[in-house]
PDB file of N, CA and C in Angstrom:
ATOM      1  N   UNK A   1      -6.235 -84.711 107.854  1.00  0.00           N
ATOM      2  CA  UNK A   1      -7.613 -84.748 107.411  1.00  0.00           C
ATOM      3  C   UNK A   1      -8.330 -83.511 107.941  1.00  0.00           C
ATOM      4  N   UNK A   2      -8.913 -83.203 106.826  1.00  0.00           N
ATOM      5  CA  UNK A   2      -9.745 -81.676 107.604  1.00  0.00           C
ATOM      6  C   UNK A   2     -11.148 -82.346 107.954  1.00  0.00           C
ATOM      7  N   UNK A   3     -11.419 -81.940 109.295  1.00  0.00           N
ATOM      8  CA  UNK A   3     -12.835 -82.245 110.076  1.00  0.00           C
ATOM      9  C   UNK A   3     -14.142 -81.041 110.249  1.00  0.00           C
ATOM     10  N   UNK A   4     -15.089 -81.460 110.069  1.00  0.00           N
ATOM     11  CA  UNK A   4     -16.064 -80.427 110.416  1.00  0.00           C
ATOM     12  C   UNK A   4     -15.620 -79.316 111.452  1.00  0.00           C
ATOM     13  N   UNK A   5     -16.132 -78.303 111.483  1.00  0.00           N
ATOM     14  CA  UNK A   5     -16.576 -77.592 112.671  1.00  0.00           C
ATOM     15  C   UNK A   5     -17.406 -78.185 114.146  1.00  0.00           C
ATOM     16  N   UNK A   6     -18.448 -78.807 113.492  1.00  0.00           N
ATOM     17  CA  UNK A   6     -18.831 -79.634 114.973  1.00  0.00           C
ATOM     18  C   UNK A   6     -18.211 -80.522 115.065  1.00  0.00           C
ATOM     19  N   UNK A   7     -17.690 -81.562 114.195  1.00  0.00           N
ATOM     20  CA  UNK A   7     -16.831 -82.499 114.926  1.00  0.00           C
ATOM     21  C   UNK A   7     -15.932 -82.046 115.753  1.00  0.00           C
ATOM     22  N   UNK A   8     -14.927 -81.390 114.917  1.00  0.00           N
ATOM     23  CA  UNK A   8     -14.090 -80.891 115.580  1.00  0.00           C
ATOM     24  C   UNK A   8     -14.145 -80.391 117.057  1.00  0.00           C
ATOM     25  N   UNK A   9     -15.505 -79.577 117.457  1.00  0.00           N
ATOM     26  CA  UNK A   9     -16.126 -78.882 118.751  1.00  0.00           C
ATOM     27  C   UNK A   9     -16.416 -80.139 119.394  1.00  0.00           C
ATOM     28  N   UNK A  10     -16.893 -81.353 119.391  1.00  0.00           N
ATOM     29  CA  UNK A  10     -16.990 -82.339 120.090  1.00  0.00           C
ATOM     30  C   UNK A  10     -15.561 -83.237 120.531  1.00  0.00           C
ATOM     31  N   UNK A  11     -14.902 -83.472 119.021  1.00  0.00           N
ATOM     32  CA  UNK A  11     -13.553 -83.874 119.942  1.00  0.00           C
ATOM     33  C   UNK A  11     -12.816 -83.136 121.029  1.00  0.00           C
ATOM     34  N   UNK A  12     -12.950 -81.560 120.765  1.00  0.00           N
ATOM     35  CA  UNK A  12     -12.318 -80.597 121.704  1.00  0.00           C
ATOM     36  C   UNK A  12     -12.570 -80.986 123.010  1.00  0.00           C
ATOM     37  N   UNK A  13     -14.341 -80.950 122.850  1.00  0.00           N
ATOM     38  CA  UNK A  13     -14.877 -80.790 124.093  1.00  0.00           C
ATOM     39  C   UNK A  13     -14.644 -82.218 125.012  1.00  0.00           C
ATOM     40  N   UNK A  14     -14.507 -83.522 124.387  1.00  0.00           N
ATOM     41  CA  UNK A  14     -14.199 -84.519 124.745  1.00  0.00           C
ATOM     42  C   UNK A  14     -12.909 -84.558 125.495  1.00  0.00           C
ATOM     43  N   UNK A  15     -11.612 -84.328 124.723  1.00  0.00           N
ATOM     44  CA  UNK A  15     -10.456 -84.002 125.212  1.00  0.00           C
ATOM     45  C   UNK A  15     -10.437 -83.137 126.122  1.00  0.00           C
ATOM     46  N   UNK A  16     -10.835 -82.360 126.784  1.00  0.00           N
ATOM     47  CA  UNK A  16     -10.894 -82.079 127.941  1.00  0.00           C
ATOM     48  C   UNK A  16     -11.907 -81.700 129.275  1.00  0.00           C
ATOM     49  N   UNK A  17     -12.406 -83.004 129.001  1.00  0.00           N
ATOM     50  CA  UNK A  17     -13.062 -83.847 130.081  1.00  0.00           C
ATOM     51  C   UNK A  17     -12.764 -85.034 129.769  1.00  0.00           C
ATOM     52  N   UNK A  18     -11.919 -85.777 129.557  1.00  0.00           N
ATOM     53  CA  UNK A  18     -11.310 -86.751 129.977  1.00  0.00           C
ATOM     54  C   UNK A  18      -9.483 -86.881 129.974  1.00  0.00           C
ATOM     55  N   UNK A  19      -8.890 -87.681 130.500  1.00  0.00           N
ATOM     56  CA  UNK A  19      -7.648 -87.910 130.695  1.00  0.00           C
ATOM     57  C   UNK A  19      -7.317 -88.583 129.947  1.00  0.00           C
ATOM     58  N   UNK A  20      -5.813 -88.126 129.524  1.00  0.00           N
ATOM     59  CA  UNK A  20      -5.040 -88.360 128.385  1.00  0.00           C
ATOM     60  C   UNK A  20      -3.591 -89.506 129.027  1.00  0.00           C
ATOM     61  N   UNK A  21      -2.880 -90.251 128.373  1.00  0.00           N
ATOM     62  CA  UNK A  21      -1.461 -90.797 128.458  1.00  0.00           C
ATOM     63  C   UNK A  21      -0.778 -90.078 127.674  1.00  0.00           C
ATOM     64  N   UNK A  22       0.230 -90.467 127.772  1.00  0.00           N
ATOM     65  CA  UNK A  22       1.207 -90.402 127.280  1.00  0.00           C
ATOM     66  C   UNK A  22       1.711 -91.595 126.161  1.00  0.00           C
ATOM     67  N   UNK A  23       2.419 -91.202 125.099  1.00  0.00           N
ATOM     68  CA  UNK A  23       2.521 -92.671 123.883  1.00  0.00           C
ATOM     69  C   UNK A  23       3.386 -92.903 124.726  1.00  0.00           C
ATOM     70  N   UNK A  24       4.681 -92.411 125.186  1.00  0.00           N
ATOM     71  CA  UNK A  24       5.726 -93.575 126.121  1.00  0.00           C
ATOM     72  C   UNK A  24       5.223 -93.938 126.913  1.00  0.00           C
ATOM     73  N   UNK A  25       4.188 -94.032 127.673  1.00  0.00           N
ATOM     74  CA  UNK A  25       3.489 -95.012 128.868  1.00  0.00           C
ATOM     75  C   UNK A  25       2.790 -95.844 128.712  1.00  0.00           C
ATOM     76  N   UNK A  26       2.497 -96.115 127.543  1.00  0.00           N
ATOM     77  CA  UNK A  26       1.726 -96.855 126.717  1.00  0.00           C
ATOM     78  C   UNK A  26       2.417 -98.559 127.075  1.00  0.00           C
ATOM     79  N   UNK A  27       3.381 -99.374 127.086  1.00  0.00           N
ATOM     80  CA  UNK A  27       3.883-100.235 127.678  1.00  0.00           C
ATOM     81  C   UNK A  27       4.409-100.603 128.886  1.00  0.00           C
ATOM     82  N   UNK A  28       4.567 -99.556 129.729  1.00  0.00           N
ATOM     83  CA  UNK A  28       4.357-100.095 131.116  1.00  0.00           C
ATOM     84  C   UNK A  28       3.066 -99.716 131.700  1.00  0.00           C
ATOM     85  N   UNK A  29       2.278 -98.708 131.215  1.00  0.00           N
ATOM     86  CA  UNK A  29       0.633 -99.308 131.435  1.00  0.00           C
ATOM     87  C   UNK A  29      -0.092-100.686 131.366  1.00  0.00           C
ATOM     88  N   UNK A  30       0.763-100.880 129.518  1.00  0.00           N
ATOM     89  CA  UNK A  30      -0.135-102.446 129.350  1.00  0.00           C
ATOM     90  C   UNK A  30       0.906-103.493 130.075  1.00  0.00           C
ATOM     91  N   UNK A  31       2.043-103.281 130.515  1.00  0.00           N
ATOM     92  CA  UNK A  31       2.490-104.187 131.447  1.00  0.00           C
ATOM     93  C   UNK A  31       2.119-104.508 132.731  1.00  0.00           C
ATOM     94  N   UNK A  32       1.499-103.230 133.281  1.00  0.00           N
ATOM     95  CA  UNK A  32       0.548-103.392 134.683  1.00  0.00           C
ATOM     96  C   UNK A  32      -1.290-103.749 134.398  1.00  0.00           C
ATOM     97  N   UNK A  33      -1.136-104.238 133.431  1.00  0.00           N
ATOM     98  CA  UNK A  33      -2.605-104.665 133.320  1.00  0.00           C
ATOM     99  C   UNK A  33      -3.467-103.624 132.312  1.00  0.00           C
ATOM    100  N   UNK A  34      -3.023-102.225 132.122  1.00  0.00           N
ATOM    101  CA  UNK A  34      -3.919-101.768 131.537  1.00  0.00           C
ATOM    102  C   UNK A  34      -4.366-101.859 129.772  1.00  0.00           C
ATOM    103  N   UNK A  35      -5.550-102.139 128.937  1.00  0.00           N
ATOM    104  CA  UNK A  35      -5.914-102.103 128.000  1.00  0.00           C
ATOM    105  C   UNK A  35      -5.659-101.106 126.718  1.00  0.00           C
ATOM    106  N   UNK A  36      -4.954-101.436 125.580  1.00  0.00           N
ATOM    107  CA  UNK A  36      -4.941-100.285 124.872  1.00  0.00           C
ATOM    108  C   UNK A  36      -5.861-101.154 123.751  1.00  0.00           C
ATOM    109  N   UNK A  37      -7.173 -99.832 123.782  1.00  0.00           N
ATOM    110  CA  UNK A  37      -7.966-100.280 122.833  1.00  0.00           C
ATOM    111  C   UNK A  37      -8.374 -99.100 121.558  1.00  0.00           C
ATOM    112  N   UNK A  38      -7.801-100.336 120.585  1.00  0.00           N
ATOM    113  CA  UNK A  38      -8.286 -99.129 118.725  1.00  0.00           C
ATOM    114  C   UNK A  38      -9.133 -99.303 119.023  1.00  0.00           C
ATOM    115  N   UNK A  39      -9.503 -97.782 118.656  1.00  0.00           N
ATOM    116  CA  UNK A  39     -11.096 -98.034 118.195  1.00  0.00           C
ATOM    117  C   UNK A  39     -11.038 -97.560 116.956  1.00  0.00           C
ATOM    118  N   UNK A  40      -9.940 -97.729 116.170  1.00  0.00           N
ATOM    119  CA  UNK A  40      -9.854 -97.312 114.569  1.00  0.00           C
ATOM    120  C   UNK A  40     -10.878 -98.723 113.855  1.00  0.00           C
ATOM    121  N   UNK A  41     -11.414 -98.428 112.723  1.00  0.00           N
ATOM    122  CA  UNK A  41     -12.231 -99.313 111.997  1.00  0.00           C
ATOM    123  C   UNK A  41     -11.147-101.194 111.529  1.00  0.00           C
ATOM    124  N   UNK A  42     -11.604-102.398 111.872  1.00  0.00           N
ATOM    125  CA  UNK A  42     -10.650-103.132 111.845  1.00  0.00           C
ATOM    126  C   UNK A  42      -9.641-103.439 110.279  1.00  0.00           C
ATOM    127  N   UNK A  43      -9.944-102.741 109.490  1.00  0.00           N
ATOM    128  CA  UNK A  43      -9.570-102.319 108.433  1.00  0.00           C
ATOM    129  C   UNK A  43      -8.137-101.661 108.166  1.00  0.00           C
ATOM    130  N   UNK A  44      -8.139-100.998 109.326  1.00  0.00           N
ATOM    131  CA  UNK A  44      -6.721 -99.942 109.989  1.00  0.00           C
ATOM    132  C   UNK A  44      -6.424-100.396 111.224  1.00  0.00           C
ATOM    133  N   UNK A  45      -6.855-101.702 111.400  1.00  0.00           N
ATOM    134  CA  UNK A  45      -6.091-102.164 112.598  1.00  0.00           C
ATOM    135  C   UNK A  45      -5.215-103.049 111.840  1.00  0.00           C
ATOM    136  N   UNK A  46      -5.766-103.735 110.965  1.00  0.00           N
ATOM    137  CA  UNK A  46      -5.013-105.174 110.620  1.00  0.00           C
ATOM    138  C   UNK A  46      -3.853-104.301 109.409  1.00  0.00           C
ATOM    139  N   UNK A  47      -3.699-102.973 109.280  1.00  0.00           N
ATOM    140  CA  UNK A  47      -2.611-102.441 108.297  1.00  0.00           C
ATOM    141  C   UNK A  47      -1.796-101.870 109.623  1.00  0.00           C
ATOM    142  N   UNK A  48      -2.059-102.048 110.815  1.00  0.00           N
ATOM    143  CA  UNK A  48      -0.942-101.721 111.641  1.00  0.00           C
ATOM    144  C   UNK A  48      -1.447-101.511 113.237  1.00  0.00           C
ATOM    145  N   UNK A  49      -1.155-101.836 114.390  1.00  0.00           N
ATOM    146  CA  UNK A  49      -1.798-101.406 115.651  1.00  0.00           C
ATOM    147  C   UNK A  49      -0.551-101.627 116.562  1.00  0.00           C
ATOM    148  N   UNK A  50      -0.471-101.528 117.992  1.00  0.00           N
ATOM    149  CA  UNK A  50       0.363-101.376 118.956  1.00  0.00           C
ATOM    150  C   UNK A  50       0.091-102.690 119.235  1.00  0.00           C
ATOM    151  N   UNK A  51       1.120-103.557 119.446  1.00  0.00           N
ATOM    152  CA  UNK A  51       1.291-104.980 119.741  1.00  0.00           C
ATOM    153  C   UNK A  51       0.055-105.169 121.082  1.00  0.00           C
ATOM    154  N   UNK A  52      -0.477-106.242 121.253  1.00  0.00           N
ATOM    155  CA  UNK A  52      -1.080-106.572 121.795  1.00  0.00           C
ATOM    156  C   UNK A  52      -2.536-106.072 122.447  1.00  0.00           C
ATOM    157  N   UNK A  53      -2.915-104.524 121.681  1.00  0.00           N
ATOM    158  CA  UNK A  53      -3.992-104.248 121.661  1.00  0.00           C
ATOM    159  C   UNK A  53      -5.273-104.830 121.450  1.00  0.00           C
ATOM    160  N   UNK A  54      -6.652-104.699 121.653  1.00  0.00           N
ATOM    161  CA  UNK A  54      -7.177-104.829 121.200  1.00  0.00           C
ATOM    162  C   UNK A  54      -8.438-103.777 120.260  1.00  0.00           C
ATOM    163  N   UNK A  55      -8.807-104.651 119.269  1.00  0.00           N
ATOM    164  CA  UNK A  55      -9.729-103.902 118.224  1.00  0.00           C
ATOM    165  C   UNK A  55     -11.166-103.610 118.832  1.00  0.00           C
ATOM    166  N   UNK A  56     -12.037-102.310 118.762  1.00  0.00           N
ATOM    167  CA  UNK A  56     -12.800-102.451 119.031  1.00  0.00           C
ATOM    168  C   UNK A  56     -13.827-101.277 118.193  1.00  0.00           C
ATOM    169  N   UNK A  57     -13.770-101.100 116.935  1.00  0.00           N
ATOM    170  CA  UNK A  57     -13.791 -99.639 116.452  1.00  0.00           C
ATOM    171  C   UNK A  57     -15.436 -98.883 117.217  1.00  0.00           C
ATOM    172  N   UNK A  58     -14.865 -97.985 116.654  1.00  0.00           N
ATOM    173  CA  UNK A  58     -15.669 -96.677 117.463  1.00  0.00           C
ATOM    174  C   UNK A  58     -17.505 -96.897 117.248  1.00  0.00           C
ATOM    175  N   UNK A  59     -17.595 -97.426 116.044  1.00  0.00           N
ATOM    176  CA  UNK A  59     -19.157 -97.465 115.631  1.00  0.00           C
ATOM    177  C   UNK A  59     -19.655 -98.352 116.429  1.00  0.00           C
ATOM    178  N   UNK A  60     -19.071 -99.179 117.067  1.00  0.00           N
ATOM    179  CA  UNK A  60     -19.855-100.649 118.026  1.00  0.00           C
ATOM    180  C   UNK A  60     -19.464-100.684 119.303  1.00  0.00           C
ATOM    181  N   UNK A  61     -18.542 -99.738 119.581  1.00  0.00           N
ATOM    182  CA  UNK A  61     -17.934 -99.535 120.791  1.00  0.00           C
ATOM    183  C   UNK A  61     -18.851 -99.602 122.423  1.00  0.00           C
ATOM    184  N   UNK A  62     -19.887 -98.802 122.413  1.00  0.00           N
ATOM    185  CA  UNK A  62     -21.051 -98.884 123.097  1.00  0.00           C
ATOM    186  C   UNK A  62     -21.923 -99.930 123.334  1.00  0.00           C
ATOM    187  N   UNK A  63     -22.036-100.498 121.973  1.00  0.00           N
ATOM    188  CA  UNK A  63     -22.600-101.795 122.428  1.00  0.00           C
ATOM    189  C   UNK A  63     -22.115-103.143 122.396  1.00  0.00           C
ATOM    190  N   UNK A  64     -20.548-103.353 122.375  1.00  0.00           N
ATOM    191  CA  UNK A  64     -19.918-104.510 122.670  1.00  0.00           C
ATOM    192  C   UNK A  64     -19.063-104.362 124.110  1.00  0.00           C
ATOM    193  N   UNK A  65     -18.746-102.894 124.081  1.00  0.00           N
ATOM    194  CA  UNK A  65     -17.621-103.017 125.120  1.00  0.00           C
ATOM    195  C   UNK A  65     -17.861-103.856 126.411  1.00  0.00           C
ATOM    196  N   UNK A  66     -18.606-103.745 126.753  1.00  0.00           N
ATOM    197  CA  UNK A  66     -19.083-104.528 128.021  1.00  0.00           C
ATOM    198  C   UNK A  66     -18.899-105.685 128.088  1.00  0.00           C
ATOM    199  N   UNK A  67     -19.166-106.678 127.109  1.00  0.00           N
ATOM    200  CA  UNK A  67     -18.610-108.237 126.824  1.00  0.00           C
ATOM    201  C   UNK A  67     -17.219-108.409 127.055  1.00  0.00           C
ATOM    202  N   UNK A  68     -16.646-106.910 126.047  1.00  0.00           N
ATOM    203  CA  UNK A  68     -15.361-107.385 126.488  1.00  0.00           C
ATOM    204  C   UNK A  68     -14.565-107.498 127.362  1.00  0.00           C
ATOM    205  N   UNK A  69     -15.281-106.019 128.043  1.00  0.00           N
ATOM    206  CA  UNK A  69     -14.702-105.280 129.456  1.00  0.00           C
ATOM    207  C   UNK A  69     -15.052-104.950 130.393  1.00  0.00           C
ATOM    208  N   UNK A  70     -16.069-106.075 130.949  1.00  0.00           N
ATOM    209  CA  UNK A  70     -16.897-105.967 132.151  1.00  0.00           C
ATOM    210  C   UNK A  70     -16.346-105.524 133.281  1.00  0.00           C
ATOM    211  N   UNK A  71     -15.169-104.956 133.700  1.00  0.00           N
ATOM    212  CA  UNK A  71     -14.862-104.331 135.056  1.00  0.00           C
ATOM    213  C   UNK A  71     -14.766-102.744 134.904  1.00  0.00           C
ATOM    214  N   UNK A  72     -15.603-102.158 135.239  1.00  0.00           N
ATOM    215  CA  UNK A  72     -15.058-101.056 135.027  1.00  0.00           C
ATOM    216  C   UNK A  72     -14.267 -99.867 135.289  1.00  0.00           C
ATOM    217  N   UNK A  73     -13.796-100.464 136.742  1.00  0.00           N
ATOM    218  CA  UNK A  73     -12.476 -99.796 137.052  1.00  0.00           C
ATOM    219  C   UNK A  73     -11.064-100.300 136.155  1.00  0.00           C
ATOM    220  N   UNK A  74     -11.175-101.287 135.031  1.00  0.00           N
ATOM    221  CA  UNK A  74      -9.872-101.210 133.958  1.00  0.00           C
ATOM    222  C   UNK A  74      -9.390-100.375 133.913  1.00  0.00           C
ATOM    223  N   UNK A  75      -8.268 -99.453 133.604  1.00  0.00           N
ATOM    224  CA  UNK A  75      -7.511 -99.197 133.154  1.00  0.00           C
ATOM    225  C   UNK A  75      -7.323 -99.309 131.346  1.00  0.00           C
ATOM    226  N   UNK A  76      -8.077 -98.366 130.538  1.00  0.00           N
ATOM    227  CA  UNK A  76      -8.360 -98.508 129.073  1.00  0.00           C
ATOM    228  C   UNK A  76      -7.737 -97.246 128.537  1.00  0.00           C
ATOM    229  N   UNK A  77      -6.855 -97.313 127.479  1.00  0.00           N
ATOM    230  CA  UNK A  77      -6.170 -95.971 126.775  1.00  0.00           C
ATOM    231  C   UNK A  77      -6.952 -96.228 125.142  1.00  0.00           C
ATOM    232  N   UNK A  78      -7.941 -95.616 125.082  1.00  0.00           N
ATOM    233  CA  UNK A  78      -8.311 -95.869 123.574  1.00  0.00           C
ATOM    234  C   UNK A  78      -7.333 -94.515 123.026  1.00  0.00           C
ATOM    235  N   UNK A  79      -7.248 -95.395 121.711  1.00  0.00           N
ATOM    236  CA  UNK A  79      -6.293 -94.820 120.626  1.00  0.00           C
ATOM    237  C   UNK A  79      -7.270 -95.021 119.086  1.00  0.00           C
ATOM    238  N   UNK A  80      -6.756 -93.652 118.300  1.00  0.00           N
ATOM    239  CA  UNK A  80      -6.898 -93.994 116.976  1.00  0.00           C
ATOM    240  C   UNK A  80      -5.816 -93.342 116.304  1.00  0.00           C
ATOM    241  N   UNK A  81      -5.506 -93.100 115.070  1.00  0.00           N
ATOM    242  CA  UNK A  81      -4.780 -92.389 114.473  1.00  0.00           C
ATOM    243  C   UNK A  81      -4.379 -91.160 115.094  1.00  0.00           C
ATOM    244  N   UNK A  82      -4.268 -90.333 116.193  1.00  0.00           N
ATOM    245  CA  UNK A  82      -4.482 -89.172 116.229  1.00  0.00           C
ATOM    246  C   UNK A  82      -4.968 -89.094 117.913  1.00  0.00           C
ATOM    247  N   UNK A  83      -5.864 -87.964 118.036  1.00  0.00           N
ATOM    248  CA  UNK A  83      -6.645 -87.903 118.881  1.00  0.00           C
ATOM    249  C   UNK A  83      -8.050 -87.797 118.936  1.00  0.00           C
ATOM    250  N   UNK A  84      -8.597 -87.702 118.124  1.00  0.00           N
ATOM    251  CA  UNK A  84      -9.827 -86.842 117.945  1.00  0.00           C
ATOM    252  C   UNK A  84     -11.206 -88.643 118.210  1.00  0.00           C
ATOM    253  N   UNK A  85     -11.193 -89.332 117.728  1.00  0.00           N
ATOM    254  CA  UNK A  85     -11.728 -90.662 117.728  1.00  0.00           C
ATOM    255  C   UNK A  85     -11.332 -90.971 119.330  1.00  0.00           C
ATOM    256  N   UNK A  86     -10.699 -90.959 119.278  1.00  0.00           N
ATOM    257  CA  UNK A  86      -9.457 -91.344 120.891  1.00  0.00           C
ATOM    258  C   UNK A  86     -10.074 -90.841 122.089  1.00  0.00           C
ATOM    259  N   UNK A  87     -10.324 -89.548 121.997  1.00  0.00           N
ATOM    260  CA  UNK A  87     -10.654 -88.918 123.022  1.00  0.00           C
ATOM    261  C   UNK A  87     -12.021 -89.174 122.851  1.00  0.00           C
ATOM    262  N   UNK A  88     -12.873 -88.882 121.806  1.00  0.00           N
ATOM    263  CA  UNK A  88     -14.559 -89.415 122.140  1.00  0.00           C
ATOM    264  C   UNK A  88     -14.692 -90.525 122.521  1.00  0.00           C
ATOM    265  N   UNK A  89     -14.237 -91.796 121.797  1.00  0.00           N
ATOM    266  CA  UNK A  89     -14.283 -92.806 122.811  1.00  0.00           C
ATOM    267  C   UNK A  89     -14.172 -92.862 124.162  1.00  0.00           C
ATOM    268  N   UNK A  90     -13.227 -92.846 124.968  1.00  0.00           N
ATOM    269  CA  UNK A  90     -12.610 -92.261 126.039  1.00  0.00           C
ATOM    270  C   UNK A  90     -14.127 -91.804 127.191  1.00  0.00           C
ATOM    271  N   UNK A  91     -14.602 -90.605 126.569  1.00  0.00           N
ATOM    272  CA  UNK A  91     -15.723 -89.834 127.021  1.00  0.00           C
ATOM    273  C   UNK A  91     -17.076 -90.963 126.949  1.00  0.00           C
ATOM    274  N   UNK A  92     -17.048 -91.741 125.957  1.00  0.00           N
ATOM    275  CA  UNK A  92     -18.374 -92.018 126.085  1.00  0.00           C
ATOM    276  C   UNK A  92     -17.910 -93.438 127.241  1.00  0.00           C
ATOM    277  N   UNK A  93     -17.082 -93.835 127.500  1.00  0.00           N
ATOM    278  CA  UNK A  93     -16.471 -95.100 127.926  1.00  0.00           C
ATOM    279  C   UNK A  93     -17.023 -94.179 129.681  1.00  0.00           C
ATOM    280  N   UNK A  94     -16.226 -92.909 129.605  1.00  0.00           N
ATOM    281  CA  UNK A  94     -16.387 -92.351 130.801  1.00  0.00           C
ATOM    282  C   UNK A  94     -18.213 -92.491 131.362  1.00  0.00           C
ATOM    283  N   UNK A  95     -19.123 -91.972 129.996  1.00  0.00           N
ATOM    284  CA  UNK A  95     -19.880 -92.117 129.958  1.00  0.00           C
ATOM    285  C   UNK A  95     -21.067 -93.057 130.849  1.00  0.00           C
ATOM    286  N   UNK A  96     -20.438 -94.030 130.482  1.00  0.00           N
ATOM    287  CA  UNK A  96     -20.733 -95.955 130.401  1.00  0.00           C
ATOM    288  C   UNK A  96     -20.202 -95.927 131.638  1.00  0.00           C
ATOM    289  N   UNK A  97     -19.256 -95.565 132.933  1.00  0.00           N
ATOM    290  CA  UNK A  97     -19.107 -95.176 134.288  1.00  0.00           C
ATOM    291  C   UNK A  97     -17.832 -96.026 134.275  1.00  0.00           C
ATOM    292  N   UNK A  98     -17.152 -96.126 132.986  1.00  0.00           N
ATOM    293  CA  UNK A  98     -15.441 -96.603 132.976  1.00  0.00           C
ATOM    294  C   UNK A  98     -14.726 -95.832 133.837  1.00  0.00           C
ATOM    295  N   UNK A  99     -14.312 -96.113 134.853  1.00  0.00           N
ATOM    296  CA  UNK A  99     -13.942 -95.103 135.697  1.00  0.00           C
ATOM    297  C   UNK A  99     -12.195 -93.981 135.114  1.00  0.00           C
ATOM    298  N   UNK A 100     -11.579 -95.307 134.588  1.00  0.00           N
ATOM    299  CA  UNK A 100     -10.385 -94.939 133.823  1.00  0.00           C
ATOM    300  C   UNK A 100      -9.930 -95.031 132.543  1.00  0.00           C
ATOM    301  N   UNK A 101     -11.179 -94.696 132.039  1.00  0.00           N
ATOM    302  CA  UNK A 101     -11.005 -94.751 130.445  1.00  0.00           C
ATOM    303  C   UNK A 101     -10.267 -93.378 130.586  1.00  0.00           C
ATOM    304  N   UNK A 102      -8.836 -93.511 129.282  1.00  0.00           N
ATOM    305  CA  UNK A 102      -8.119 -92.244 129.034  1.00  0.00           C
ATOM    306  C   UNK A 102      -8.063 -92.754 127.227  1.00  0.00           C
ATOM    307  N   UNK A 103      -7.337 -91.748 127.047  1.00  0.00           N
ATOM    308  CA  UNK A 103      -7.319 -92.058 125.858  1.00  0.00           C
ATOM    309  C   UNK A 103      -5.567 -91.494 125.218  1.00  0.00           C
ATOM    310  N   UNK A 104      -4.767 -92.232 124.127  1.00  0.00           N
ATOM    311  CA  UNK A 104      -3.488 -91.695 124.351  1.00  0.00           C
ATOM    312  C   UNK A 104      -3.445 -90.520 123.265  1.00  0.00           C
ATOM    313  N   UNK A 105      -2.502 -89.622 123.843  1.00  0.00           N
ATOM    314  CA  UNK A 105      -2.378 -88.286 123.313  1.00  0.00           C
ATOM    315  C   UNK A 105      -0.985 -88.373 122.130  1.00  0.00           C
ATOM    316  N   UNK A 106      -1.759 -88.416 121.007  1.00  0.00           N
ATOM    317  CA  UNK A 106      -1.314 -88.445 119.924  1.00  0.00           C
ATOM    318  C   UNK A 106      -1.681 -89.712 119.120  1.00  0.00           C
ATOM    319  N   UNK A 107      -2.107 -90.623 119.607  1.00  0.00           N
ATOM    320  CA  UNK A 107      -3.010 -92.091 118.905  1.00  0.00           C
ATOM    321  C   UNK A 107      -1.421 -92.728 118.543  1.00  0.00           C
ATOM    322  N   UNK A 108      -1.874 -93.577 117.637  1.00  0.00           N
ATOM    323  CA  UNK A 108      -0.809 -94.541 117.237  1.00  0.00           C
ATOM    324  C   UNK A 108       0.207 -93.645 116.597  1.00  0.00           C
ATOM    325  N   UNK A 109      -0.351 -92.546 115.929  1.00  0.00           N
ATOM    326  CA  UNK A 109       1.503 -91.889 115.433  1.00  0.00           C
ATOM    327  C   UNK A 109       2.121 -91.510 116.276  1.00  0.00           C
ATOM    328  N   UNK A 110       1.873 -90.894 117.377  1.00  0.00           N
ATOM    329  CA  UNK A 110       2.829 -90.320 118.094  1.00  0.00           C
ATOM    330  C   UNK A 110       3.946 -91.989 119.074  1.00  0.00           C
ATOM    331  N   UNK A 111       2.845 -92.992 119.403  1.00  0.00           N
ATOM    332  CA  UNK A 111       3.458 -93.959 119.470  1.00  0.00           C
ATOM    333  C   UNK A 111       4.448 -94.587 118.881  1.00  0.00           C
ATOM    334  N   UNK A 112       3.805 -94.873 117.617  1.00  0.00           N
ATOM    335  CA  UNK A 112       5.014 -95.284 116.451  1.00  0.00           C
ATOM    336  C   UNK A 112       6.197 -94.309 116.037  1.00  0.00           C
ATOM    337  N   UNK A 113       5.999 -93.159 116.512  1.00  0.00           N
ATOM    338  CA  UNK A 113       7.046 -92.046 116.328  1.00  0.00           C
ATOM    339  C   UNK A 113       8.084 -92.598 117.566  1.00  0.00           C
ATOM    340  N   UNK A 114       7.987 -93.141 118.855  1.00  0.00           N
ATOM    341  CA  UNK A 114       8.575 -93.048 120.137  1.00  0.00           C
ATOM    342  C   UNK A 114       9.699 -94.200 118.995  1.00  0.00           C
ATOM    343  N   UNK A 115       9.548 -95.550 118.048  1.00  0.00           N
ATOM    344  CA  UNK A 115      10.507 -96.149 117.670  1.00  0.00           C
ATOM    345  C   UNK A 115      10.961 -95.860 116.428  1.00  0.00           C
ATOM    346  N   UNK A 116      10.902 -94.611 115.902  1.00  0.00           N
ATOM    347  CA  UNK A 116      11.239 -94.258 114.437  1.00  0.00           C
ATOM    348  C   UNK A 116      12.691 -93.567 114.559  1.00  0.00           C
TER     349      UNK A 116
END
């Protein structure tokens, strides 16, 4: 997908100020407790997501997360397709004083690539 110029300059700038995973760490993260949360629209969650994630897309993200995820030293890898959604989330989570919001580097394809 081709993205704006400023978008694009904001995901950049997002991605590095915040911390990234790895797609292979992605299950022994969520085996030690940590959260992998879409924030893809639930539309593109329910056509495919990383087992046991949860949905939380990006437009409401700010003002639900907290219900869901009141501690905020969690451990949260938001993912979308990619990186670019992934990593802003991530930032604004950082934002919100998530202490370990990361976000995974490469979103769900590079994940779904680790069993192809």
């Amino acid at each position: 997908m081709q993205y704006t110029n400023k978008f694009q300059a904001m995901a950049d700038a997002a991605r590095a100020r915040v911390q990234s995973v790895q797609a292979s760490d992605v299950d022994s993260l969520m085996a030690d407790g940590a959260i992998a949360l879409d924030i893809r629209d639930p539309d593109e969650h329910a056509a495919g997501h990383i087992s046991g994630s949860q949905n939380l897309s990006r437009g409401k993200l700010e003002m639900l997360v907290e219900g869901r995820i009141p501690e905020l030293d969690t451990k949260i890898m938001c993912y979308c397709n990619a990186n670019n959604r992934g990593a802003l989330s991530a930032a604004a989570l950082v934002d919100m004083g998530y202490i370990n919001a990361t976000y995974i580097e490469g979103g769900l394809n590079a994940y779904k690539a680790l069993s192809a």
